[in-house]
Protein backbone atom coordinates (compact mmCIF):
# COMPACT_ATOMS: atom_id res chain seq x y z
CA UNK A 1 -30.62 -28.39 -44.41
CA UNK A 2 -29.63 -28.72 -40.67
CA UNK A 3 -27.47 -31.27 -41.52
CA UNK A 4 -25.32 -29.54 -43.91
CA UNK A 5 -25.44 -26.29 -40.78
CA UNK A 6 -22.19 -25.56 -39.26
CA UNK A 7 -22.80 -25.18 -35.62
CA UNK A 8 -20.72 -22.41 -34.00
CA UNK A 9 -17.09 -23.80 -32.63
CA UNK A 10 -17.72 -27.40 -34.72
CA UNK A 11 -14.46 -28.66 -36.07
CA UNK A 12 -14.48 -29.53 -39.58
CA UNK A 13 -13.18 -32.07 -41.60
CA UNK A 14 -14.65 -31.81 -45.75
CA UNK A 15 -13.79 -35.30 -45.84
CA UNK A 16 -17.10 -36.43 -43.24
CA UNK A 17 -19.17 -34.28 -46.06
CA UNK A 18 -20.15 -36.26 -49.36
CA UNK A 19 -20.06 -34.36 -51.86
CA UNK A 20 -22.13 -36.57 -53.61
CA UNK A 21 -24.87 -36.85 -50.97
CA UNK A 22 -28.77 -36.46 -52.37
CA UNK A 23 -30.42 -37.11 -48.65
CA UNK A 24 -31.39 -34.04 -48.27
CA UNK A 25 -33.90 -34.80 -50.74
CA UNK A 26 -35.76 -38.43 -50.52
CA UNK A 27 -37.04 -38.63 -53.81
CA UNK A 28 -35.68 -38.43 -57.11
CA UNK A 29 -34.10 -35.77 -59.88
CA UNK A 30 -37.54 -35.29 -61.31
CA UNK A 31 -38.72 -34.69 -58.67
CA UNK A 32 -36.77 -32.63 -56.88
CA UNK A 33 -36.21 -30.11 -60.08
CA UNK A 34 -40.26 -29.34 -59.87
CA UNK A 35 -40.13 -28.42 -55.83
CA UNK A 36 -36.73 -26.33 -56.83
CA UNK A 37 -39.78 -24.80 -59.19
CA UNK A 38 -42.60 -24.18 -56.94
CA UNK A 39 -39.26 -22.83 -54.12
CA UNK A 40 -38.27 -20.37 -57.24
CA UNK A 41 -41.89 -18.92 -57.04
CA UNK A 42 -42.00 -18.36 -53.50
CA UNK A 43 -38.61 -16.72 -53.62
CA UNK A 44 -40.34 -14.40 -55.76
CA UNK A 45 -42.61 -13.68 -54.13
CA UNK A 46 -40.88 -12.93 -50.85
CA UNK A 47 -38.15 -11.28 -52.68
CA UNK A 48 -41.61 -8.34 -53.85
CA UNK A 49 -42.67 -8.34 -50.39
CA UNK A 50 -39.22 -7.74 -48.51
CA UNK A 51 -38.37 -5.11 -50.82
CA UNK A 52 -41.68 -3.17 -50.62
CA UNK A 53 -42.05 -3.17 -46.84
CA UNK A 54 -38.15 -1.90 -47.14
CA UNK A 55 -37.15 -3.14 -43.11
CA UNK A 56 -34.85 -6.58 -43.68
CA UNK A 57 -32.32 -6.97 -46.00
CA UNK A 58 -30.31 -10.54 -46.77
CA UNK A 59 -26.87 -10.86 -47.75
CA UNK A 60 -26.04 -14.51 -49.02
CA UNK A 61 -21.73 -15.48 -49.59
CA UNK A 62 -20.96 -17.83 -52.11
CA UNK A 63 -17.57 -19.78 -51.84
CA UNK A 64 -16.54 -22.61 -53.63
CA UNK A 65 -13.48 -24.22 -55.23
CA UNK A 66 -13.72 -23.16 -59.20
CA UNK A 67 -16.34 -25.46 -61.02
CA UNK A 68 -18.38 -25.84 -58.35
CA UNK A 69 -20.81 -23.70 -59.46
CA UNK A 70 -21.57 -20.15 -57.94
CA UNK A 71 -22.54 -18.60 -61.05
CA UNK A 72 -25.05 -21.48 -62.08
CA UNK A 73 -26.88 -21.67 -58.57
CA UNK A 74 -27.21 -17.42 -58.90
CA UNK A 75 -28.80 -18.47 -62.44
CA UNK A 76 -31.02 -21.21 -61.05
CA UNK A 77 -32.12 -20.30 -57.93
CA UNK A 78 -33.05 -16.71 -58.86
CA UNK A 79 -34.56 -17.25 -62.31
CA UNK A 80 -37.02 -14.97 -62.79
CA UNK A 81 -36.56 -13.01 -59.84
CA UNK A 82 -37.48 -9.19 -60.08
CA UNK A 83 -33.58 -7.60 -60.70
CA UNK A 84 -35.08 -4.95 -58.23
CA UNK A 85 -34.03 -5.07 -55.07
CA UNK A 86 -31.65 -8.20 -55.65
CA UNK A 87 -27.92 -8.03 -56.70
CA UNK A 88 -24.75 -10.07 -57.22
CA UNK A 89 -21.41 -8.42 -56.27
CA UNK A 90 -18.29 -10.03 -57.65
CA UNK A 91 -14.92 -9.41 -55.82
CA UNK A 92 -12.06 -9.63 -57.96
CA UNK A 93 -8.23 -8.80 -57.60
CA UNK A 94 -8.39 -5.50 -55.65
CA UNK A 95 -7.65 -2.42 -57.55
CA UNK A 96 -5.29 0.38 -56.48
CA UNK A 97 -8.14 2.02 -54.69
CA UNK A 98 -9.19 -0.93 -53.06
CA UNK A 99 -5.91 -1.76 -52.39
CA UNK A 100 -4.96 1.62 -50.46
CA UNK A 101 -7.81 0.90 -47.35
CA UNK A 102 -8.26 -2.21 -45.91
CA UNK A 103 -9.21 -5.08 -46.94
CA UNK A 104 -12.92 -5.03 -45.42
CA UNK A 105 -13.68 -1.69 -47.50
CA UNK A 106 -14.55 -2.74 -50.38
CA UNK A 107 -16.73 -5.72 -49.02
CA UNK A 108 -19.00 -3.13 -46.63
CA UNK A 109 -19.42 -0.78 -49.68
CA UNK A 110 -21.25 -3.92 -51.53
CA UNK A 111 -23.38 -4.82 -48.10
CA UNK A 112 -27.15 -4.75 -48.57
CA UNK A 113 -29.31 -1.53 -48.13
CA UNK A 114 -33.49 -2.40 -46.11
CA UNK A 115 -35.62 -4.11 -49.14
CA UNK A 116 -32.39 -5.96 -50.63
CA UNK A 117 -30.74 -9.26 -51.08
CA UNK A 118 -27.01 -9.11 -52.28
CA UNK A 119 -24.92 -12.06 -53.13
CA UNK A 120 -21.46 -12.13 -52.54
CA UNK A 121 -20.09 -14.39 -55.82
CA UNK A 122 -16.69 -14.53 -53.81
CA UNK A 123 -16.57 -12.59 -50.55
CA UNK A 124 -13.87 -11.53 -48.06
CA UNK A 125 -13.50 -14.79 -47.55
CA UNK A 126 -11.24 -14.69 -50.24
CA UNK A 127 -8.42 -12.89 -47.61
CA UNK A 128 -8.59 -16.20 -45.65
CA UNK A 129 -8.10 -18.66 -48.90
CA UNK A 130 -6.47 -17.41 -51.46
CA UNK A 131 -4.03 -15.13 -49.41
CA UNK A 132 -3.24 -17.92 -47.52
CA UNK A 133 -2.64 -21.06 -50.04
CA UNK A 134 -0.49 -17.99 -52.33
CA UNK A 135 1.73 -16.69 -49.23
CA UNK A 136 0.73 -13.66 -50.02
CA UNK A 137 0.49 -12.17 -47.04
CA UNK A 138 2.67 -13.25 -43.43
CA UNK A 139 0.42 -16.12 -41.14
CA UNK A 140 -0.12 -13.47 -38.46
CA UNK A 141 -2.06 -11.09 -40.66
CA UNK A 142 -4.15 -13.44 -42.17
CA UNK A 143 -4.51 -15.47 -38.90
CA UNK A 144 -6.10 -12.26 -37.27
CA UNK A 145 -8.62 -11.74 -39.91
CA UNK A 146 -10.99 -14.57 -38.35
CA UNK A 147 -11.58 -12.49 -35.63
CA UNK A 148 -12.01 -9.43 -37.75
CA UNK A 149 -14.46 -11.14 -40.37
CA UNK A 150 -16.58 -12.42 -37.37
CA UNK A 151 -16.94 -8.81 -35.87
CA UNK A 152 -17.89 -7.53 -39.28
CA UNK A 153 -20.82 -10.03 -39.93
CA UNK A 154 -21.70 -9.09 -36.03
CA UNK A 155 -22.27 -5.78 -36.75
CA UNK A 156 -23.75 -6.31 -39.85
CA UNK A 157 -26.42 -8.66 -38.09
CA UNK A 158 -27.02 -6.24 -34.97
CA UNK A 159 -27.36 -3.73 -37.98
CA UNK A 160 -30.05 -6.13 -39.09
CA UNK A 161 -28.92 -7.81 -41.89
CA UNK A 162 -29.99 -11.72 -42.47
CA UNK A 163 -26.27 -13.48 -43.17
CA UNK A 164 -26.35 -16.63 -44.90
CA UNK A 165 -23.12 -18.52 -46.04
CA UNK A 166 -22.89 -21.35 -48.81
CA UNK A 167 -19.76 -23.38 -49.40
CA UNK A 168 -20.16 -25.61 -52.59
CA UNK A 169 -18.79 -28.79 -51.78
CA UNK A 170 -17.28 -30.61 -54.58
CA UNK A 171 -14.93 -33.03 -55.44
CA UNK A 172 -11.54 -33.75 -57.17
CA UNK A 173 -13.18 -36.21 -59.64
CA UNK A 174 -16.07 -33.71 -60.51
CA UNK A 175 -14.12 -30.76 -61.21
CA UNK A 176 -11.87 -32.74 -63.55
CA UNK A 177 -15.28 -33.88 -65.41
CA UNK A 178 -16.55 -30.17 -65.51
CA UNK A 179 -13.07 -28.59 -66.97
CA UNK A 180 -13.06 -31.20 -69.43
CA UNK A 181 -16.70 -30.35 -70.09
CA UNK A 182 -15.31 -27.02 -70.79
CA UNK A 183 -12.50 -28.02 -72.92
CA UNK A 184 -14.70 -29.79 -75.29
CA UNK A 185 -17.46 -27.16 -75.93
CA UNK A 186 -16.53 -24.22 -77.54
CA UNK A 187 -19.37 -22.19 -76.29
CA UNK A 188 -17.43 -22.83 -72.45
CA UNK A 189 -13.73 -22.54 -73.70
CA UNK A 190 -13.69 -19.07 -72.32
CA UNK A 191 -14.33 -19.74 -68.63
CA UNK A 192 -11.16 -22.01 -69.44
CA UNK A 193 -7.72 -19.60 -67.42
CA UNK A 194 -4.01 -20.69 -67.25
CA UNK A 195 -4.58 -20.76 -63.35
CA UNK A 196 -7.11 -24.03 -63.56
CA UNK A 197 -4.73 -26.76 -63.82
CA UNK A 198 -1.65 -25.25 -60.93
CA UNK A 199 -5.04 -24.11 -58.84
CA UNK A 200 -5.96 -27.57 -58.98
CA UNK A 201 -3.09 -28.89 -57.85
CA UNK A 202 -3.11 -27.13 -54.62
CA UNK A 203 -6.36 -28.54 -53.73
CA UNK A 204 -5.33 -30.10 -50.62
CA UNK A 205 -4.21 -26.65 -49.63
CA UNK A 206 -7.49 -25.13 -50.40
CA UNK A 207 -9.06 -27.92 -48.43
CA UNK A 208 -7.36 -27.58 -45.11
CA UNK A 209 -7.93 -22.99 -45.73
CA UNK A 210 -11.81 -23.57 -45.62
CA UNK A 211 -12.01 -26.39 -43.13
CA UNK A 212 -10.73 -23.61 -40.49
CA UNK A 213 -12.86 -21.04 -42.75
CA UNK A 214 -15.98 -23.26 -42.02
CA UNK A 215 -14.88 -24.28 -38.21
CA UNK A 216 -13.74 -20.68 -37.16
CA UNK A 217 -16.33 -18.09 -38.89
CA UNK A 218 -19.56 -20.42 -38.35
CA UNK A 219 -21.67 -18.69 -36.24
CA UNK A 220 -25.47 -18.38 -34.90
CA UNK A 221 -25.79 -14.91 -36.55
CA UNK A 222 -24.00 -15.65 -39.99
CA UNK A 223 -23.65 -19.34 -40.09
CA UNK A 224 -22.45 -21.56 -43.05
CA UNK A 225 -24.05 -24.61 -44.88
CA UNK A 226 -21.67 -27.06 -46.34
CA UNK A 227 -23.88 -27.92 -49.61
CA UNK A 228 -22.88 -30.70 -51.34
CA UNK A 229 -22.77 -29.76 -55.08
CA UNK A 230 -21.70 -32.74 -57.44
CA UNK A 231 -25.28 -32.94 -58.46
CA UNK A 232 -26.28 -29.25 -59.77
CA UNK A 233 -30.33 -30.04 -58.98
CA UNK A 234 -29.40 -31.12 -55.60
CA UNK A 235 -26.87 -28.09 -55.05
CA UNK A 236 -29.84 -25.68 -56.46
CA UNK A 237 -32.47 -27.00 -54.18
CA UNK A 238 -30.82 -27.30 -51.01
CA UNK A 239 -29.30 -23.74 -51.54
CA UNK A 240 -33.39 -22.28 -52.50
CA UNK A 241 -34.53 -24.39 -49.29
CA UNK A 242 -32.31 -22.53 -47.31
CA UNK A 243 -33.16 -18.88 -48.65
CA UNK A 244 -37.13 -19.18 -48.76
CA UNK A 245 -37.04 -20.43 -45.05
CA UNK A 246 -34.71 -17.17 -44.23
CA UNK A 247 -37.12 -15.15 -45.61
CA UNK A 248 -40.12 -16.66 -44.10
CA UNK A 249 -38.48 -16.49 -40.45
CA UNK A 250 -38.19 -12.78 -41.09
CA UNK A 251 -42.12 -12.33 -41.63
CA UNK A 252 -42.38 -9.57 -44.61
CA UNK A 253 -45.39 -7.75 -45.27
CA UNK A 254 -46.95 -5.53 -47.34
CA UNK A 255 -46.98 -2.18 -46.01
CA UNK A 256 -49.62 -0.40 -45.36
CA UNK A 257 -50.67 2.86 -47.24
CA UNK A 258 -50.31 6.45 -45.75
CA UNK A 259 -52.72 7.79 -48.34
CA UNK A 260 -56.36 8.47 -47.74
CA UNK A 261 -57.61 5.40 -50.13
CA UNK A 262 -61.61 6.74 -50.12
CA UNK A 263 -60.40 9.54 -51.17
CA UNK A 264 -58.20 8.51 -53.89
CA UNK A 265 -60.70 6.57 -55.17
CA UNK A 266 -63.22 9.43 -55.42
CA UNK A 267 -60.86 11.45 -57.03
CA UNK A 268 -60.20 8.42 -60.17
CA UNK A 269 -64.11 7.66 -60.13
CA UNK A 270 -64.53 11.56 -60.92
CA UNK A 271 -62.09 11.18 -63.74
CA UNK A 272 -64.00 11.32 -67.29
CA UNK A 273 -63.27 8.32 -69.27
């Protein structure tokens, strides 16, 4: 996944990313859907052992352009996954609450407690995209929110929390093929929303918002992988890859007991069955 790694100050251009692109993985779809298998187990069993010793704790952003597929990679990567200790937070149009601090309040509320991993389906990033392509706030507010954003996953990571960012890269053809997918099945008409088709059209707008996304907010402590997502397998396993090696750098274990185990043990022995 190094390859697909946004290195800190790298200007990016989507269009030197292939959306299409199945390096990452030198065999085939087969293949690669088993080791996206035996990653899902290990995941698992990470995920037990990072929330019992109750000292890390992971927070993983999802952004994409609609279709690309946040909500299937949360279904595919963390199938079967105990729902303890992991959580999705979903950030939609602010309420009046939300609306009445600033903008970042809402976000830190939903940040991950020791023992966790919370996904971010949407993020803050959405007050650097959609704020942006909409005009709905003046270029010098949103301009200064890079800054902000990147000394809000700083302090989260001095805090100790494991960042991990995921653009889904897809492209103009594919999303076409997926709303029409949706169109023609009735059990996906309802993901269908009068903003798809003028959204689409400001693609090229979206594009050039999260190139400077990706090239300003990339950084060692929360950095972001441009995944490329045209091929759901491909997206999943890259995006698992990623994860289990986070979690292995950070070394869980098992903690120890505080109880006197002979003792316990003497005490259940003495027990009449």
């Amino acid at each position: 996944m190094d390859k697909y790694r946004i290195k800190q100050g790298q200007n990016v251009q989507l269009k030197d990313f292939d959306p299409d692109d199945k390096s990452g993985w030198d065999r085939d779809k087969v293949s690669g859907e088993a080791k996206l298998v035996e990653l899902r187990l290990e995941l698992d069993q990470l995920q037990e052992v990072l929330y019992a010793e109750n000292k890390h704790k992971i927070l993983i952003v999802l952004q994409a352009i609609d279709t690309a597929g946040k909500d299937g990679t949360i279904r595919s990567v963390f199938q079967g996954v105990n729902p303890q200790g992991v959580r999705v937070a979903s950030f939609k149009v602010p309420s009046v609450t939300e609306q009445a601090h600033d903008y970042l309040w809402r976000i830190h509320a939903e940040a991950p407690e020791n023992g966790e991993i919370i996904i971010f389906n949407r993020s803050h990033y959405e007050n650097l995209l959609v704020v942006r392509v909409h005009n709905l706030v003046p270029d010098k507010i949103w301009q200064r929110r890079f800054q902000h954003i990147n000394d809000f996953e700083r302090m989260l990571a001095d805090e100790g929390t494991a960042i991990i960012k995921f653009f889904l890269h897809i492209d103009l053809k594919t999303q076409k093929g997926r709303l029409m997918d949706r169109l023609n099945d009735p059990k996906k008409q309802w993901k269908l929303s009068t903003s798809d088709l003028p959204e689409r059209k400001l693609w090229p707008a979206y594009t050039q918002a999260y190139e400077d996304v990706l090239s300003k907010t990339s950084t060692e402590y929360a950095p972001w992988y441009v995944v490329p997502s045209n091929h759901n397998w491909y997206r999943d396993l890259m995006v698992a890859s990623v994860i289990v090696d986070t979690l292995k750098m950070l070394k869980p274990e098992f903690p120890k007991s505080t109880l006197d185990l002979e003792e316990y043990r003497k005490q259940l022995d003495s027990e009449k069955d």
